[in-house]
Protein backbone atom coordinates (compact mmCIF):
# COMPACT_ATOMS: atom_id res chain seq x y z
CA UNK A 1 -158.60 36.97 119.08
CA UNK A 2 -155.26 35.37 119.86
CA UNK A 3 -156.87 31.82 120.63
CA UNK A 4 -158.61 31.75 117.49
CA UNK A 5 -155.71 32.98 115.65
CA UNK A 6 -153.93 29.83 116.87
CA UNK A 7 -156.73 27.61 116.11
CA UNK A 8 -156.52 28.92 111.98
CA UNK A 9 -153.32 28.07 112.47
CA UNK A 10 -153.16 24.73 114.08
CA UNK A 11 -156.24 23.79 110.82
CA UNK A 12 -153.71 25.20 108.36
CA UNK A 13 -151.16 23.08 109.31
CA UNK A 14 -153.12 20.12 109.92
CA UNK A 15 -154.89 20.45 106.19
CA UNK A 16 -151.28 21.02 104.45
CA UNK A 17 -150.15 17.57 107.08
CA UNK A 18 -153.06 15.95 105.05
CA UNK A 19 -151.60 16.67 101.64
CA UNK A 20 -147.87 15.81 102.61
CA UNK A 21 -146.08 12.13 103.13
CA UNK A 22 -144.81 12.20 106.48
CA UNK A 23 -142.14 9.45 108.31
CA UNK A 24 -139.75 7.34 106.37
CA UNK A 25 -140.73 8.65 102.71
CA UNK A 26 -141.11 12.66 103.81
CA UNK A 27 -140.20 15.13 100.95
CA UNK A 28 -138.96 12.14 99.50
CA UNK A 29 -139.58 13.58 95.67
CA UNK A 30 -139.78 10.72 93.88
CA UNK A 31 -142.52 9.37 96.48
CA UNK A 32 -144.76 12.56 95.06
CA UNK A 33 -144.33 11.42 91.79
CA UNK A 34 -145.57 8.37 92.24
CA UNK A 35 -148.41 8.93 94.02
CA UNK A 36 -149.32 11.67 91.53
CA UNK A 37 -148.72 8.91 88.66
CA UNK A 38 -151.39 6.30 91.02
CA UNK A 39 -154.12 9.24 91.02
CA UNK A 40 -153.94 9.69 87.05
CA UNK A 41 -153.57 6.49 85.94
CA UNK A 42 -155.91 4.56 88.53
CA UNK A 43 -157.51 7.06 90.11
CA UNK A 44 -156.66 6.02 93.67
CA UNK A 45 -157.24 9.12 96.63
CA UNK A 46 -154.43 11.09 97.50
CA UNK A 47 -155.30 10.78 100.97
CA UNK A 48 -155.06 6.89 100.71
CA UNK A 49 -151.93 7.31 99.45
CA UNK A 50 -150.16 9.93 101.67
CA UNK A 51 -151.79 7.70 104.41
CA UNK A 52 -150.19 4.33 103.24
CA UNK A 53 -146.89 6.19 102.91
CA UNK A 54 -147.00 8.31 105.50
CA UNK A 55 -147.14 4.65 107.47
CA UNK A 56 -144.23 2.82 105.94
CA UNK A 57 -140.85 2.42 107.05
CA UNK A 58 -137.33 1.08 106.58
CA UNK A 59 -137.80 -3.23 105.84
CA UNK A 60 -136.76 -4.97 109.23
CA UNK A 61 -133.82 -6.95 109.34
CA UNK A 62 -132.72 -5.73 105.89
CA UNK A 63 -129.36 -5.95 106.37
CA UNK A 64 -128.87 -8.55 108.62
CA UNK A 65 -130.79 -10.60 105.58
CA UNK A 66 -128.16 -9.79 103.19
CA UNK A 67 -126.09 -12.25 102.76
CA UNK A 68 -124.04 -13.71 100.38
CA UNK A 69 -124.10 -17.63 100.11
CA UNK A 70 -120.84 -19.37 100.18
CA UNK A 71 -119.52 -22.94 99.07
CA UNK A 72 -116.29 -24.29 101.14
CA UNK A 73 -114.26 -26.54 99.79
CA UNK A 74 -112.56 -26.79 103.32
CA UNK A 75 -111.01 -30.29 104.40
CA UNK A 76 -113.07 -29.68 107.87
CA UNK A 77 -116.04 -30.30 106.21
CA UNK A 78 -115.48 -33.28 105.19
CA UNK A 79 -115.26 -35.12 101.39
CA UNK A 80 -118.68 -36.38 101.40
CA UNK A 81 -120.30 -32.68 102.60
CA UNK A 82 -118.80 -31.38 99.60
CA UNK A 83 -119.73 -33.88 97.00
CA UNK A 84 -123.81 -33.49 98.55
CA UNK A 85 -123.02 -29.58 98.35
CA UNK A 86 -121.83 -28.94 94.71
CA UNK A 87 -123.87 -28.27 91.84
CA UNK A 88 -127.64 -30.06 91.96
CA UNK A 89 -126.67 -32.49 94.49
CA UNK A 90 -127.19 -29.26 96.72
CA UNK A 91 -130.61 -28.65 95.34
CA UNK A 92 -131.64 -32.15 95.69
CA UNK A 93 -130.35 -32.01 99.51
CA UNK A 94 -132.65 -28.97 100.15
CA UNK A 95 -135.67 -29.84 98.20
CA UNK A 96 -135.93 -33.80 97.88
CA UNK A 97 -135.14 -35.10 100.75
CA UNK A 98 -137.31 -37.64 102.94
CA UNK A 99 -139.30 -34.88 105.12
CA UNK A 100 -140.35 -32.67 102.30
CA UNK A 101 -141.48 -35.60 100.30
CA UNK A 102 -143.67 -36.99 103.41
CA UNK A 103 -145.34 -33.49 103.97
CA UNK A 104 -146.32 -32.96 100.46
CA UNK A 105 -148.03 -36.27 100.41
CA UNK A 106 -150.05 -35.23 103.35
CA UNK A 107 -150.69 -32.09 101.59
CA UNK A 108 -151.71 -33.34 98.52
CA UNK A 109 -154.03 -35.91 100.33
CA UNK A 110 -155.43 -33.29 102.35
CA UNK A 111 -156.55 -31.28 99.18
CA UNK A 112 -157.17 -34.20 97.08
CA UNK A 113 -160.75 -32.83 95.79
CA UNK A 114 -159.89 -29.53 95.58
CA UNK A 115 -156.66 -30.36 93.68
CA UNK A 116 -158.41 -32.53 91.14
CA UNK A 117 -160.91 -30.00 90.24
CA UNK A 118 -158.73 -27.37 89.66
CA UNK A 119 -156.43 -30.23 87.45
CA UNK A 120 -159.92 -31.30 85.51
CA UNK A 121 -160.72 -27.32 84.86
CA UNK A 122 -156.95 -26.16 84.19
CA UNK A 123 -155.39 -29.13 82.44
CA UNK A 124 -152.44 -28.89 85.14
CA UNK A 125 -150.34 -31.80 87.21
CA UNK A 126 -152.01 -31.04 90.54
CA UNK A 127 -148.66 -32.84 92.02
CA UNK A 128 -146.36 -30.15 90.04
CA UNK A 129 -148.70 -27.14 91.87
CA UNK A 130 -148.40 -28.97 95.28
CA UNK A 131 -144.42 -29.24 94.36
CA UNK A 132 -144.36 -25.19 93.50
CA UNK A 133 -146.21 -25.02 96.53
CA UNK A 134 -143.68 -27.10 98.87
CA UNK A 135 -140.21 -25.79 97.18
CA UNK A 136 -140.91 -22.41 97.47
CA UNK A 137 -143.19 -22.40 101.09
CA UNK A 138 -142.85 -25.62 102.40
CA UNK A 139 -146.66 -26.33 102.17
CA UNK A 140 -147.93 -22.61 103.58
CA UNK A 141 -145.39 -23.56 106.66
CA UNK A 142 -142.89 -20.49 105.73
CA UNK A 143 -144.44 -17.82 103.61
CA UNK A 144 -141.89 -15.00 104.40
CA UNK A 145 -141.61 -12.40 107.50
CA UNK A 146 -140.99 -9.06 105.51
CA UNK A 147 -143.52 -6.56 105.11
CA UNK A 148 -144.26 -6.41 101.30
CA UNK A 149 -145.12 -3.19 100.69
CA UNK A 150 -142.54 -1.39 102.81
CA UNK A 151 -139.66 -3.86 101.11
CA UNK A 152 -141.02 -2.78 97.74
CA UNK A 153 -140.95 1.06 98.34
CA UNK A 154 -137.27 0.21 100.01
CA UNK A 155 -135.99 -0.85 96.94
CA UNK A 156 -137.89 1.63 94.64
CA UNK A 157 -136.94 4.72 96.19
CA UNK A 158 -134.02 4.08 98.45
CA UNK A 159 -132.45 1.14 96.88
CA UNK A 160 -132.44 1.55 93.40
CA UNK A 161 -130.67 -1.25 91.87
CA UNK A 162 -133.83 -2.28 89.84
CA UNK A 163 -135.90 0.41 90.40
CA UNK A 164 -137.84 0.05 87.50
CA UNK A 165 -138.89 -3.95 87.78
CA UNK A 166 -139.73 -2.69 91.86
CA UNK A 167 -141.90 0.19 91.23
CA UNK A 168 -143.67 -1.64 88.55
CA UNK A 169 -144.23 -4.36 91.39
CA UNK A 170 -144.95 -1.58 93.74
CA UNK A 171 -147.66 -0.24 91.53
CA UNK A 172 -149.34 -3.68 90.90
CA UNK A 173 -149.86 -4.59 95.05
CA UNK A 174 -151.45 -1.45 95.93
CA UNK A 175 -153.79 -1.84 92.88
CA UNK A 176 -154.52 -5.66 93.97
CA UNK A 177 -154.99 -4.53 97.72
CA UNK A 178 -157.34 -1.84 96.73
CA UNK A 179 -159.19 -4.17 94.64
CA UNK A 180 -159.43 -7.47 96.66
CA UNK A 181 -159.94 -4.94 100.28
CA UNK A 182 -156.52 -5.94 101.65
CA UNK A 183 -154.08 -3.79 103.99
CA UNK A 184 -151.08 -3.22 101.75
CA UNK A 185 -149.00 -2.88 104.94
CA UNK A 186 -149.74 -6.01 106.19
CA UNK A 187 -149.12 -8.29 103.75
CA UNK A 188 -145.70 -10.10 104.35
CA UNK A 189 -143.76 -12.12 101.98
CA UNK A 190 -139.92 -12.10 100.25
CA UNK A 191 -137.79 -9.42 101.03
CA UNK A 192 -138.30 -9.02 97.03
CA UNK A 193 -142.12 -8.75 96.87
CA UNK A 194 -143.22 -11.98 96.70
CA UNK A 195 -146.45 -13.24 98.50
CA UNK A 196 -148.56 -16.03 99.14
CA UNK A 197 -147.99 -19.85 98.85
CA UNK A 198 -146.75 -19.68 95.37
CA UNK A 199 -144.69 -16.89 96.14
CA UNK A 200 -145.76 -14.44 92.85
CA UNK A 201 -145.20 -11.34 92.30
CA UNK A 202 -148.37 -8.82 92.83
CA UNK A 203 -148.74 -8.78 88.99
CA UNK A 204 -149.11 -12.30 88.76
CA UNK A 205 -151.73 -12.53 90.86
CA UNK A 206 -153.56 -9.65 89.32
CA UNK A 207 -152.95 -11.20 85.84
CA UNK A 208 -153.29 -14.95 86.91
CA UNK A 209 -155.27 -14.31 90.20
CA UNK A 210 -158.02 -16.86 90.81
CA UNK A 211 -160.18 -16.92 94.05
CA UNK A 212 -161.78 -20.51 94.48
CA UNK A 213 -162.56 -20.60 98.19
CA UNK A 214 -165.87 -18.68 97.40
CA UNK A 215 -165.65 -15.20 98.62
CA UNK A 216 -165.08 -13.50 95.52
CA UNK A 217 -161.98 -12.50 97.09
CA UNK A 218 -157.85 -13.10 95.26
CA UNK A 219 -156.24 -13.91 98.40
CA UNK A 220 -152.60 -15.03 98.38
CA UNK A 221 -152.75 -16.92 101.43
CA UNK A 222 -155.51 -18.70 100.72
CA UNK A 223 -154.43 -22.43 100.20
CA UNK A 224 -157.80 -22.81 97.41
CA UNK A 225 -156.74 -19.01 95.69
CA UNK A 226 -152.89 -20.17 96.26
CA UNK A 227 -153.54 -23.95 94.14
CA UNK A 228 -155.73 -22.20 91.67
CA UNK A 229 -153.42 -18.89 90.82
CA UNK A 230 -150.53 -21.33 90.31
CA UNK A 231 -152.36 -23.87 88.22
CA UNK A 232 -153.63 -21.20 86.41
CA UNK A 233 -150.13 -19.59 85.52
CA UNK A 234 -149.09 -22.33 84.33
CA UNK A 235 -151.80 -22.79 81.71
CA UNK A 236 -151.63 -19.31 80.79
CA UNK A 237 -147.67 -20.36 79.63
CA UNK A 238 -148.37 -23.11 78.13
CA UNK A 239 -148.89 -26.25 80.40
CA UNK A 240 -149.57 -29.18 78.22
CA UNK A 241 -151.91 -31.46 79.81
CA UNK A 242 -150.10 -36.06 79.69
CA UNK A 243 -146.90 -34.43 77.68
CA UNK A 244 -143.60 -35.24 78.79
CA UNK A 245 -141.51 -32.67 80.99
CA UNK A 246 -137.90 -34.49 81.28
CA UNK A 247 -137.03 -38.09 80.44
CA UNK A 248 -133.22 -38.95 81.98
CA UNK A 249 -130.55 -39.51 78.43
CA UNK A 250 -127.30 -41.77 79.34
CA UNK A 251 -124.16 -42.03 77.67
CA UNK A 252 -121.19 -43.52 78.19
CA UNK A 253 -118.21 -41.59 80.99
CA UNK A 254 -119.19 -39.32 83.88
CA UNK A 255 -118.43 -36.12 82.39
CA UNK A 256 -120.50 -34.50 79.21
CA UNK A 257 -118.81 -31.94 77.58
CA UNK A 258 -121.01 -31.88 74.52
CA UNK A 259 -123.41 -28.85 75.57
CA UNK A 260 -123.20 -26.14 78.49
CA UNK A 261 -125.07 -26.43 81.75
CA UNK A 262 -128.06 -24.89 80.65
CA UNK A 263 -130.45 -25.32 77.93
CA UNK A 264 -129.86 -23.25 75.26
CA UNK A 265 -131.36 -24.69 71.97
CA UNK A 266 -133.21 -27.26 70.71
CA UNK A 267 -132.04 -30.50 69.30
CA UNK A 268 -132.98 -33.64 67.05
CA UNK A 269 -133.36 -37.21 67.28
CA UNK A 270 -129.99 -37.15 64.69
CA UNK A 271 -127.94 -35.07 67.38
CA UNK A 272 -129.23 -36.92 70.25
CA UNK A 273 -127.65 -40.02 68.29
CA UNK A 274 -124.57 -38.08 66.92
CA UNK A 275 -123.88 -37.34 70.97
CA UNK A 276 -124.14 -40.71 71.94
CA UNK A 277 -127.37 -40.22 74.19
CA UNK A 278 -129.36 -42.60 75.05
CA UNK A 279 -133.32 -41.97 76.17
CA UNK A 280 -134.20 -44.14 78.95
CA UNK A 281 -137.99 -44.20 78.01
CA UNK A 282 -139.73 -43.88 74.39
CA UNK A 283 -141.15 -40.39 73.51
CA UNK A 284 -142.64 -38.88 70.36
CA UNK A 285 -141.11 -34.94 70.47
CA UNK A 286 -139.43 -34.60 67.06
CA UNK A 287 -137.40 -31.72 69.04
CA UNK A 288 -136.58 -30.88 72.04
CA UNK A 289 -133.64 -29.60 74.65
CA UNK A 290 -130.97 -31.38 76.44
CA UNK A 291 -130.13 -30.33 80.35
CA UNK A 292 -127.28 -30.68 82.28
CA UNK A 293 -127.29 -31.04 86.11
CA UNK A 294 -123.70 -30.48 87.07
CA UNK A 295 -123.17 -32.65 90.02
CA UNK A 296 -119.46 -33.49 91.91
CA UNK A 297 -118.37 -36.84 90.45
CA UNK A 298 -120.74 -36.81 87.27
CA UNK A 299 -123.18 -35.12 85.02
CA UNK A 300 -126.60 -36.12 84.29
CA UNK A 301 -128.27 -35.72 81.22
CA UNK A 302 -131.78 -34.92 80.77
CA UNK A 303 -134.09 -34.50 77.84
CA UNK A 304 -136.25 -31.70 78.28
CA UNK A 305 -139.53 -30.52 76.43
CA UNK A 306 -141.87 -27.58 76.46
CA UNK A 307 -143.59 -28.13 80.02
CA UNK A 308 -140.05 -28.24 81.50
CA UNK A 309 -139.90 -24.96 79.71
CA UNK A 310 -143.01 -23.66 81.24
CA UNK A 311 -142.01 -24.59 84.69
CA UNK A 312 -138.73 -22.12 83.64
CA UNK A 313 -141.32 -19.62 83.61
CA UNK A 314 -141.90 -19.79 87.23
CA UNK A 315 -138.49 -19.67 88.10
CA UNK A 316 -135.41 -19.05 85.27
CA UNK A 317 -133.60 -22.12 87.07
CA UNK A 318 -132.90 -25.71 85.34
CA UNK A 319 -132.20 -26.99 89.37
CA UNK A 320 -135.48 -25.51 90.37
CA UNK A 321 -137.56 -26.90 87.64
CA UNK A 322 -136.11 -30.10 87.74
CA UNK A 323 -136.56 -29.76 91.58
CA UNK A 324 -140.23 -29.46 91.04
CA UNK A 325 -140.60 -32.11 88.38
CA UNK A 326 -138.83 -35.05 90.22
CA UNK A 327 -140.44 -33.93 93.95
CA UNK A 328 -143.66 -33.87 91.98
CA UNK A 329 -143.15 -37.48 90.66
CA UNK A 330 -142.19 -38.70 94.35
CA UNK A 331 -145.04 -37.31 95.60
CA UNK A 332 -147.12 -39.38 92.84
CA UNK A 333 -145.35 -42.18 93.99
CA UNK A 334 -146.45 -42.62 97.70
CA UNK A 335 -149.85 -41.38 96.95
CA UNK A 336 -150.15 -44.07 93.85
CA UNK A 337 -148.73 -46.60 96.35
CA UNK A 338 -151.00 -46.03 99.41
């Protein structure tokens, strides 16, 4: 009578176990709320859930990876360090230089068919996709060593600090993982949530998501489903197939104090003359935006149009866009040349 009074109890607590996040996330409220929120709006099972939570933990290395970067303006360093350091000389140290341009050549050789279908179907550059591809993952090479899902919960429920643009993220990979059969837990990317190649956010790739290596199958790791999402983005904002992104402006002096680092309006033909810029190539935009790259010594000036724009849309960065058009055009060079 004893034993199987045990036994009950042993099933009792077992079943409630079932129905309860254990680990990291236990009696964590706010977890309950969510996974409630999953069941009604997408149906998911609670099990699934409680499982997938009951399994997560604390990011790794979290706060070792926290750092704030630094510019030192110390005489050690060096006059020349600091004028390739400041402003977009830095970005054009990181992301232009001699190695990256080499290894996107190979890259874009090495998917030269699959590229130019996807640019013939899309209406996108294929070299600005293999530029996305080799600023923000060196080619595949370095595609991130945090655990997605647990860094997303981390800053949902523990961190806070944009808890609503995280749990919306949150929310988005489980429903891709549970559609495309992938382990949420496995998937590793950003400390932020990004994944893949491209490095998108999970609702990107359930808005923009293409699978093109023939298994039916969004996979962000997939170097056909990786060129294809991206492409695809980028139509989906706009992309406008043989129009200009930036076209270099001079003007007299090595300082422009006209307009503010970044672009903020558009602008005429008359201002571009009232400014005393110069295009260095013809163009036919009636309007259109003028950048500024700060750099140590000087400023460049750079007319900028709506695919410059689009590539914004990827990242909210003048230096990155401008990163990706001009290693994009270096990349055309050396292939055009070979």
């Amino acid at each position: 009578m004893i034993r199987i009074f045990f036994i009950s109890i042993i099933l009792i607590l077992s079943l409630h176990a079932k129905n309860e996040v254990t680990g990291y996330y236990a009696k964590n409220k706010e977890v309950k709320h969510f996974i409630n929120h999953m069941i009604r709006k997408y149906n998911f099972k609670r099990d699934y859930l409680i499982d997938v939570f009951s399994r997560a933990s604390k990011p790794k290395r979290y706060r070792t990876q926290r750092r704030h970067r630094r510019l030192k303006y110390g005489i050690a360093k060096g006059r020349k360090w600091w004028l390739r350091s400041v402003g977009f000389s830095a970005y054009e140290k990181r992301y232009l230089n001699e190695d990256r341009v080499r290894q996107g050549t190979k890259f874009a050789k090495r998917y030269k068919t699959l590229l130019g279908r996807i640019e013939k179907k899309l209406k996108v550059d294929k070299y600005i996709v293999t530029a996305i591809i080799g600023i923000e993952t060196y080619y595949g090479e370095i595609i991130g060593n945090w655990e997605t899902f647990n860094s997303l919960a981390y800053h949902t429920f523990k961190d806070k600090r944009r808890k609503k643009l995280f749990k919306y993220e949150l929310e988005k990979l489980l429903v891709l993982s549970y559609r495309q059969k992938l382990n949420a837990l496995y998937l590793k990317g950003s400390i932020y949530g990004a994944l893949g190649l491209g490095q998108l956010m999970p609702h990107a790739y359930l808005k923009y998501g293409l699978s093109y290596d023939g298994n039916k199958k969004i996979e962000p790791f997939s170097h056909p489903d990786a060129i294809a999402t991206i492409a695809n983005f980028l139509h989906h904002k706009g992309w406008r197939e043989g129009k200009d992104v930036a076209i270099r402006a001079k003007y007299s002096g090595k300082k422009f104090n006209q307009i503010k680092q970044h672009t903020r309006y558009r602008i005429s033909r008359a201002t571009l003359k009232k400014w005393g810029l110069k295009a260095t190539k013809k163009f036919k935009a009636k309007y259109f935006k003028a950048t500024k790259l700060k750099r140590a010594e000087f400023d460049e000036i750079w007319l900028t149009f709506n695919n410059f724009d689009v590539l914004k849309r990827y990242n909210n960065s003048d230096y990155y866009a401008m990163a990706v058009y001009q290693l994009a055009q270096e990349i055309k060079k050396r292939i055009t040349k070979d």
